[in-house]
N, C-alpha and C. Protein backbone atom coordinates (compact mmCIF):
# COMPACT_ATOMS: atom_id res chain seq x y z
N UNK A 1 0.83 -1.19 0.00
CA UNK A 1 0.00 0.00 0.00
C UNK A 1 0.87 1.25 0.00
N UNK A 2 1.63 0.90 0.98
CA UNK A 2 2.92 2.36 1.03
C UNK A 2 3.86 2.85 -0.13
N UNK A 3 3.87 1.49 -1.17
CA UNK A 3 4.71 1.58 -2.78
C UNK A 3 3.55 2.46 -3.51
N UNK A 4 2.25 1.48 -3.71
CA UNK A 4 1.36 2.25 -4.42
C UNK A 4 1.27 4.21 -4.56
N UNK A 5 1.39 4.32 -3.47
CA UNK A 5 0.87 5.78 -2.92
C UNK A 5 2.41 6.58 -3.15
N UNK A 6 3.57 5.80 -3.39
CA UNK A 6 4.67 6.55 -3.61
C UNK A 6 4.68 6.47 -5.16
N UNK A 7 4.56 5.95 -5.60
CA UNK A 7 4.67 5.02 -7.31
C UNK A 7 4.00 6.23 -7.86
N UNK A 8 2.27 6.39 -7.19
CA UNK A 8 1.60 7.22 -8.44
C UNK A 8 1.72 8.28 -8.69
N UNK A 9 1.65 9.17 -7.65
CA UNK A 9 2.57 10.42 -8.08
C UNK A 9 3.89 10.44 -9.15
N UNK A 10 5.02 9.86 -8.25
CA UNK A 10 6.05 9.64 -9.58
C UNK A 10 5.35 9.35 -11.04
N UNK A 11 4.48 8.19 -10.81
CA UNK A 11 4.14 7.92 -12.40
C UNK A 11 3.82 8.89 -13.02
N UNK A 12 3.07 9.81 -12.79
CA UNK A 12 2.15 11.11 -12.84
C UNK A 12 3.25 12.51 -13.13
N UNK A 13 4.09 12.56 -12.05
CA UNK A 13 5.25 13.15 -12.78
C UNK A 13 5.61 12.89 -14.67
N UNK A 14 5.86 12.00 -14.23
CA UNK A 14 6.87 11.67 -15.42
C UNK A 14 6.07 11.64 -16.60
N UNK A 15 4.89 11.22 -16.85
CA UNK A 15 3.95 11.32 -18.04
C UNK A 15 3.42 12.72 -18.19
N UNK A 16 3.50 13.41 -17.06
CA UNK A 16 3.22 14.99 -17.28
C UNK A 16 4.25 15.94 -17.96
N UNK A 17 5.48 15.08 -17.35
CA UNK A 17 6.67 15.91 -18.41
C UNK A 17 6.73 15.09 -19.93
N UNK A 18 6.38 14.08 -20.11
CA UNK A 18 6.90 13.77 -21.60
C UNK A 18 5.95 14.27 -22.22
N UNK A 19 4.68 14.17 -21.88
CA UNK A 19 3.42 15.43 -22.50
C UNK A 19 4.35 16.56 -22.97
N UNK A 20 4.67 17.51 -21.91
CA UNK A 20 4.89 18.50 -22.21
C UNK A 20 5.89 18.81 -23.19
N UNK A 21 7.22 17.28 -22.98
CA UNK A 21 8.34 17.93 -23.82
C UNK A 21 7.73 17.26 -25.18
N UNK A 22 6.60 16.66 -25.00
CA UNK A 22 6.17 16.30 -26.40
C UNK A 22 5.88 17.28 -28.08
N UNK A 23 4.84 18.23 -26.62
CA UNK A 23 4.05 18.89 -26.61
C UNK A 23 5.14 20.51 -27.57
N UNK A 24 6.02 20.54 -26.70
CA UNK A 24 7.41 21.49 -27.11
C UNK A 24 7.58 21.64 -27.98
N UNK A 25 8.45 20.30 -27.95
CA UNK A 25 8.96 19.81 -29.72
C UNK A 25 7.57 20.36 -30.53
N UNK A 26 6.89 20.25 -30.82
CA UNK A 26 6.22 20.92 -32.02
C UNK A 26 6.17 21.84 -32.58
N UNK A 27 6.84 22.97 -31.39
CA UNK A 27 6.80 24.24 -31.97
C UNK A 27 7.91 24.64 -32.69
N UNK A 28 7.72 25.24 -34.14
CA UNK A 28 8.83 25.93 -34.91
C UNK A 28 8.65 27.47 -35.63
N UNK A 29 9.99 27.75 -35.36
CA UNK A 29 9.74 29.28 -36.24
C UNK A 29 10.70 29.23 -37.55
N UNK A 30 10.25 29.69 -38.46
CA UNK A 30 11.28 29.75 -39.66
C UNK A 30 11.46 30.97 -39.98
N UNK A 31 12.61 31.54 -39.77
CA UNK A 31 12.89 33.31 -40.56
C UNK A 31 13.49 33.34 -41.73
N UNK A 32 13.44 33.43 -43.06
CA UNK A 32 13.90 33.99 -43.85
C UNK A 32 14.65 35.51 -44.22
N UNK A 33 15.91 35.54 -43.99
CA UNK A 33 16.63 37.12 -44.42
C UNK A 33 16.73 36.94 -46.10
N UNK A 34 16.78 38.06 -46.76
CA UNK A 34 17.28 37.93 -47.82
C UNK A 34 17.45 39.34 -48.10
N UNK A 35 17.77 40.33 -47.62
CA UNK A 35 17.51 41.71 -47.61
C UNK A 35 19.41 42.39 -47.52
N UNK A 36 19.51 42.88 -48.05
CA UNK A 36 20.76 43.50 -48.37
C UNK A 36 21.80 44.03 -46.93
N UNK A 37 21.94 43.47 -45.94
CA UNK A 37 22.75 43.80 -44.58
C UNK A 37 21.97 44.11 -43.30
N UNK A 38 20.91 42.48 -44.05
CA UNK A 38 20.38 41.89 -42.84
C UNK A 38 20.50 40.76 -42.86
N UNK A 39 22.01 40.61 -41.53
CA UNK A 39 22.07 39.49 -41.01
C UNK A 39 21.44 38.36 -40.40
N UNK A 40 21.52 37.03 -40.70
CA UNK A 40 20.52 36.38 -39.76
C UNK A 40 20.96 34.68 -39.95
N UNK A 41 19.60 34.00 -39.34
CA UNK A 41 19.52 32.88 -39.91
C UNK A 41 19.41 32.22 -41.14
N UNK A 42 19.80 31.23 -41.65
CA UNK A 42 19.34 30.96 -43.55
C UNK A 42 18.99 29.73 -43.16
N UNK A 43 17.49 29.70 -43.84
CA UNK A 43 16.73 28.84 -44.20
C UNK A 43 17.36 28.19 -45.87
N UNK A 44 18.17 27.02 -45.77
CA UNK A 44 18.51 26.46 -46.64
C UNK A 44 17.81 25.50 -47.83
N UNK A 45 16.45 25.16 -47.10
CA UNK A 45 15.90 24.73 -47.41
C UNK A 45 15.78 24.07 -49.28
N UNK A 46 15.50 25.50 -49.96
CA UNK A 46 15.68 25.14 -50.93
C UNK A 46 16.89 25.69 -51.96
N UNK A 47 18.07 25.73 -51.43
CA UNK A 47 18.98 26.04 -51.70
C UNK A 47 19.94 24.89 -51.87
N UNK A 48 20.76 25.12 -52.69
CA UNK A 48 22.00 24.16 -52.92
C UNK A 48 22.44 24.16 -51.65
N UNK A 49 23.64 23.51 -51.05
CA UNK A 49 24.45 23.28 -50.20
C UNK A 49 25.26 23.97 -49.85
N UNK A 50 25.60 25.03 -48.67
CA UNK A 50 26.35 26.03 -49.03
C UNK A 50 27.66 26.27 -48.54
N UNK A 51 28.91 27.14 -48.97
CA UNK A 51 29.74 27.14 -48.70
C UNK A 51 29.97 27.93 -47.30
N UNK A 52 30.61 26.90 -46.60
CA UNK A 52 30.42 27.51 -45.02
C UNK A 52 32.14 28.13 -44.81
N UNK A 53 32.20 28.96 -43.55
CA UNK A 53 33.36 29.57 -43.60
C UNK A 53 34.54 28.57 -42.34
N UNK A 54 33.98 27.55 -41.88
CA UNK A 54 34.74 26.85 -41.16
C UNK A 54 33.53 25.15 -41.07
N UNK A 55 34.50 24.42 -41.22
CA UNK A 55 33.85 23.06 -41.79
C UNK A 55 33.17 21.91 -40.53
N UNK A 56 33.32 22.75 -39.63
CA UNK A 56 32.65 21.91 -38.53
C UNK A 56 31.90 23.10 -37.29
N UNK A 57 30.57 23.09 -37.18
CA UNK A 57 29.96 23.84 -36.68
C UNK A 57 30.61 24.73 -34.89
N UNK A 58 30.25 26.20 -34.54
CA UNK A 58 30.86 26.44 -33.74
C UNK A 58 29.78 26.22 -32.84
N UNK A 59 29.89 26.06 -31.14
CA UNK A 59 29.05 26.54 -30.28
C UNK A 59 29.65 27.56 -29.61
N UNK A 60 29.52 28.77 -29.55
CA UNK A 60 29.61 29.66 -28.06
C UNK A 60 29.59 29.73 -26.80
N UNK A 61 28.34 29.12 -26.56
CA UNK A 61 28.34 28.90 -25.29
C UNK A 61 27.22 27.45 -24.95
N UNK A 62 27.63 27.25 -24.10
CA UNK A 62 27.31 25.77 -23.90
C UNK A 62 25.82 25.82 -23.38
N UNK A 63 24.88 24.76 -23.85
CA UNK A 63 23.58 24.88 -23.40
C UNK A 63 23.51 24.58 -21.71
N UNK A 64 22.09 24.99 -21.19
CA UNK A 64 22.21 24.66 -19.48
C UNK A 64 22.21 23.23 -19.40
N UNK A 65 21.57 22.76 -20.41
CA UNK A 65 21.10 21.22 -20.23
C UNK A 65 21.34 20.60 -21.20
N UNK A 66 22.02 19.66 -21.47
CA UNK A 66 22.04 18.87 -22.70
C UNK A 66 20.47 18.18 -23.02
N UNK A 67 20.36 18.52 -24.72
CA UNK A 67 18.69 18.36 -24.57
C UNK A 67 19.31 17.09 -25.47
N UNK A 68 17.76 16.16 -25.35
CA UNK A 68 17.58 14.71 -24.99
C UNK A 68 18.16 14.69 -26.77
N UNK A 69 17.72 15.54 -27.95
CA UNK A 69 18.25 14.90 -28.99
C UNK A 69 19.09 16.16 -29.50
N UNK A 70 20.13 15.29 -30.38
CA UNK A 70 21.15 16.56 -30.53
C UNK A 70 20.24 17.42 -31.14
N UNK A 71 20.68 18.78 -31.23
CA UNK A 71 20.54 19.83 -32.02
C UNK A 71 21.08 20.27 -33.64
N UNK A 72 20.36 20.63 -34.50
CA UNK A 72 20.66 20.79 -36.24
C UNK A 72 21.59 21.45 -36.00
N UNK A 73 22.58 21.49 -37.15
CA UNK A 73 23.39 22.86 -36.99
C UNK A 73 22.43 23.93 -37.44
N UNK A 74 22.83 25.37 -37.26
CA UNK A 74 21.57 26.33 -37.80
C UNK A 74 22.74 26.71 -38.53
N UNK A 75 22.55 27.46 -40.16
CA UNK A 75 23.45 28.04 -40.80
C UNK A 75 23.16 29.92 -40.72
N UNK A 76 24.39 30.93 -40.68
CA UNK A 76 23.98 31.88 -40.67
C UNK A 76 24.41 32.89 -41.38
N UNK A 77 24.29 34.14 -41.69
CA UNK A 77 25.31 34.63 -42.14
C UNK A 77 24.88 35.95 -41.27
N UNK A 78 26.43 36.53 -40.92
CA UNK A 78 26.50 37.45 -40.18
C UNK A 78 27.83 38.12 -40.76
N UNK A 79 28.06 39.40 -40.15
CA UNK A 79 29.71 40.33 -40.23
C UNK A 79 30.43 39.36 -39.63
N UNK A 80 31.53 39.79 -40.43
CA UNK A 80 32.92 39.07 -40.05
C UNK A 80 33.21 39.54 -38.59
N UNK A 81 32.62 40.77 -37.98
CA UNK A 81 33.07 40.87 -36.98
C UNK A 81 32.29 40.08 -35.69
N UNK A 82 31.18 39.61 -35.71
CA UNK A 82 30.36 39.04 -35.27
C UNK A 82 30.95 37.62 -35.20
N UNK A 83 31.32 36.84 -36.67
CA UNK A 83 31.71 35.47 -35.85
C UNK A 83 33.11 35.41 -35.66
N UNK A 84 34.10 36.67 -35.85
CA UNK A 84 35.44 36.60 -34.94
C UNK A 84 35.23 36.84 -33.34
N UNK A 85 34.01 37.30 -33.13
CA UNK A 85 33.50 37.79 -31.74
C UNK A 85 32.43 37.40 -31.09
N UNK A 86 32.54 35.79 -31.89
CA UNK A 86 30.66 34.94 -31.68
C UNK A 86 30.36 34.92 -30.16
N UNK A 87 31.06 34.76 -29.24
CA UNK A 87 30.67 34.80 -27.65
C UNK A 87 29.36 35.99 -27.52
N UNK A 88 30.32 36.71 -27.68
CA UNK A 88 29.81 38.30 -27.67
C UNK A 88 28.27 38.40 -28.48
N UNK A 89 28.24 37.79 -29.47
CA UNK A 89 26.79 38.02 -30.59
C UNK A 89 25.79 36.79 -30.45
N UNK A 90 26.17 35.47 -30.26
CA UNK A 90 25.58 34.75 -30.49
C UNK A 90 23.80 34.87 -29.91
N UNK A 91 23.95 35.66 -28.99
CA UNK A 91 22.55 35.90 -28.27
C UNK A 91 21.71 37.04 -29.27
N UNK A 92 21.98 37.70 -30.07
CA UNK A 92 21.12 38.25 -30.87
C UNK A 92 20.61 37.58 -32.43
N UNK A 93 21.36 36.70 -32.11
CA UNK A 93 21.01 35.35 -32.75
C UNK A 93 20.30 34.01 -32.80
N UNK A 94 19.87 34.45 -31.72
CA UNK A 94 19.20 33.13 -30.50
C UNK A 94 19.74 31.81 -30.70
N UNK A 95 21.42 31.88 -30.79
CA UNK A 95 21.83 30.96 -31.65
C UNK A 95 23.39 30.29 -30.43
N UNK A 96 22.99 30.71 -29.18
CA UNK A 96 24.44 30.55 -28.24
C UNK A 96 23.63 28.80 -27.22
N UNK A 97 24.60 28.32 -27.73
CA UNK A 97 24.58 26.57 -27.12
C UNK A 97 24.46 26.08 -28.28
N UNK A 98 24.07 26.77 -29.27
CA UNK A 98 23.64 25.68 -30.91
C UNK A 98 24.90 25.59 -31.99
N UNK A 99 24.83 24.87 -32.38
CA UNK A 99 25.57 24.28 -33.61
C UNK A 99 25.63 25.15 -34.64
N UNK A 100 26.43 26.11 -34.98
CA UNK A 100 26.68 26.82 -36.21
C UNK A 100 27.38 26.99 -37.04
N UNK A 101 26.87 26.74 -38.37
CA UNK A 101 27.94 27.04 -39.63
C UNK A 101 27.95 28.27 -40.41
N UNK A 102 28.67 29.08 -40.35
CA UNK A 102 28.54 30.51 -41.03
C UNK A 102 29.19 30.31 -41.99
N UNK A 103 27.87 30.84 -43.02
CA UNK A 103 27.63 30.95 -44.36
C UNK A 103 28.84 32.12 -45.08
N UNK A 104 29.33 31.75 -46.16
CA UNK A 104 29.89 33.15 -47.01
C UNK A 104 28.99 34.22 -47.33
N UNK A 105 29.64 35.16 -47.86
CA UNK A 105 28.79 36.54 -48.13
C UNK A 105 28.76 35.76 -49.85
N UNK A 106 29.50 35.48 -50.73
CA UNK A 106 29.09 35.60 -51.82
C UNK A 106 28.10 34.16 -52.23
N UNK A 107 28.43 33.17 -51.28
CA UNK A 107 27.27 31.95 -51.67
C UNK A 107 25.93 32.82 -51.22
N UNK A 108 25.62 33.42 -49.97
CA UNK A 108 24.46 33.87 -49.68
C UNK A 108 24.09 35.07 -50.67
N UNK A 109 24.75 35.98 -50.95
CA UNK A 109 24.40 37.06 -52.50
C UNK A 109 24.04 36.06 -53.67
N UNK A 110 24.77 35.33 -53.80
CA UNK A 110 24.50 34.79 -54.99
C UNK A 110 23.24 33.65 -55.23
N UNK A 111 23.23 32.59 -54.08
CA UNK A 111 21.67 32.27 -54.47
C UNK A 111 20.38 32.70 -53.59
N UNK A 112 20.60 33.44 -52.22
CA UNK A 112 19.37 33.81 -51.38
C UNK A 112 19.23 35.17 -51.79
N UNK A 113 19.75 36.13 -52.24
CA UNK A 113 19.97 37.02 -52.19
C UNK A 113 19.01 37.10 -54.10
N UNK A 114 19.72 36.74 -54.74
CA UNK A 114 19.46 36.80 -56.40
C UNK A 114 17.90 35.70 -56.45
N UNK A 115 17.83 35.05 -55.41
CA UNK A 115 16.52 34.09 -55.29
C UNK A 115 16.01 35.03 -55.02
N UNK A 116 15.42 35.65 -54.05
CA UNK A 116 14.88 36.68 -53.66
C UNK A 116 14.26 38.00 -54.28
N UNK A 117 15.43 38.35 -55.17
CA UNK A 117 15.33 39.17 -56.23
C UNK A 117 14.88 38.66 -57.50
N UNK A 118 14.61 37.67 -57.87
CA UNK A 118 13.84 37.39 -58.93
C UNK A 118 12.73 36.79 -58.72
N UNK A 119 12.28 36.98 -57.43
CA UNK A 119 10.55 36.62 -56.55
C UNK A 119 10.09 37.72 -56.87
N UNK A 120 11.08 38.76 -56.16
CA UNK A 120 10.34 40.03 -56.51
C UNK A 120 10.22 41.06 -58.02
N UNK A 121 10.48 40.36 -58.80
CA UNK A 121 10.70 41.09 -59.42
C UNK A 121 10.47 40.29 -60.84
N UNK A 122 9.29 39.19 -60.72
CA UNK A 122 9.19 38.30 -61.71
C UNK A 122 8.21 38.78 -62.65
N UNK A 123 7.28 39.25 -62.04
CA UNK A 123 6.06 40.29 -63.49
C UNK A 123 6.62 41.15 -64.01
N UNK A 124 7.88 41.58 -63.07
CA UNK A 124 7.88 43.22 -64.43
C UNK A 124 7.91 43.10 -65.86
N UNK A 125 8.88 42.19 -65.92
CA UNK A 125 8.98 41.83 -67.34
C UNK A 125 7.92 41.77 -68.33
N UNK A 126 7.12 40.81 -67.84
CA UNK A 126 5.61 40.60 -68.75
C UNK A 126 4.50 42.12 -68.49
N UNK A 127 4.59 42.48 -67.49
CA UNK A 127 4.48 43.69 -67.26
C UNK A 127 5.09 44.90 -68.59
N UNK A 128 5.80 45.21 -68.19
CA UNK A 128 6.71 46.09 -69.89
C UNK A 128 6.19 45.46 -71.05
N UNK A 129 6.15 44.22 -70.95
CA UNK A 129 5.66 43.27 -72.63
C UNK A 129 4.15 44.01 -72.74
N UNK A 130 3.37 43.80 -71.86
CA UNK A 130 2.12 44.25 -71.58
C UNK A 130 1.78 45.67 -72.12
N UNK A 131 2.63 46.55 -71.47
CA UNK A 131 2.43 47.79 -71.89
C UNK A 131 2.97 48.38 -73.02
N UNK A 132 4.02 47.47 -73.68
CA UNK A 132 4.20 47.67 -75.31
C UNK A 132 2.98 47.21 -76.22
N UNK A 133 2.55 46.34 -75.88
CA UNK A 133 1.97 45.76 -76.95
C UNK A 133 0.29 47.14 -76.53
N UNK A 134 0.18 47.56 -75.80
CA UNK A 134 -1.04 48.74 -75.06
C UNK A 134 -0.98 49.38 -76.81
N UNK A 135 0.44 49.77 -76.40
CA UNK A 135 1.04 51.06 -77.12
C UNK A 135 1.15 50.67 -79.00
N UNK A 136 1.49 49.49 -78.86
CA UNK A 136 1.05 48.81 -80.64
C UNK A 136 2.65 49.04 -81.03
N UNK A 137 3.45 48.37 -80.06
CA UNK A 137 4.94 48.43 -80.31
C UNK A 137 5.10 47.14 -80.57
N UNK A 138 4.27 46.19 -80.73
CA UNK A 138 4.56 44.65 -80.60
C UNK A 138 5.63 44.21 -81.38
């Protein structure tokens, strides 16, 4: 009787936390930068593979807790002065205990950057075609 009454609580514990860290894990945010000297996270997603500036991810500072499954690396691109001084930055990054590979400036110009710019900027073209042919320039 005296096990029972110690047992269920504990049991009760412990299924209340895997709920929760269940529950956790689900949540995600995805930021996309692609904006001309705005640093950040890169969503690689649909990008080639990119050229990183050191070949095995850094951490800064060490997490409080080692969490139960490793962590992704996150890729980023930031100033050179930022990851010669990652201690110092990694927190405006929300990126200090995590796994990071910092991205080049010209892989990120060249496909997030030029991706980006031809999202925005995909009607004009047919746009101008449009307004020649208005005009009987066809």
């Amino acid at each position: 009787m005296r096990l029972q009454r110690c047992l269920a609580p504990t049991l009760g514990l412990c299924l209340a936390a895997s709920v929760a860290g269940a529950w956790a894990a689900d949540v995600g945010v995805a930021i996309q930068f692609a904006e001309p000297g705005v640093y950040g996270r890169v969503d690689i997603g649909r990008y080639p593979q990119p050229q990183v500036i050191v070949s095995t991810p850094v951490i800064a500072v060490p997490p409080p807790a080692p969490p139960p499954v490793p962590e992704e690396p996150v890729y980023l691109w930031v100033p050179p002065e930022h990851q010669a001084h990652w201690r110092e930055h990694c927190h405006e990054y929300h990126a200090c205990g995590r796994p990071v590979y910092f991205v080049h400036h010209d892989w990120y110009r060249d496909h997030v950057m030029a991706q980006r710019h031809r999202e925005e900027h995909r009607g004009e073209a047919r746009d101008y075609r449009d307004h020649e042919r208005e005009r009987g320039r066809d």
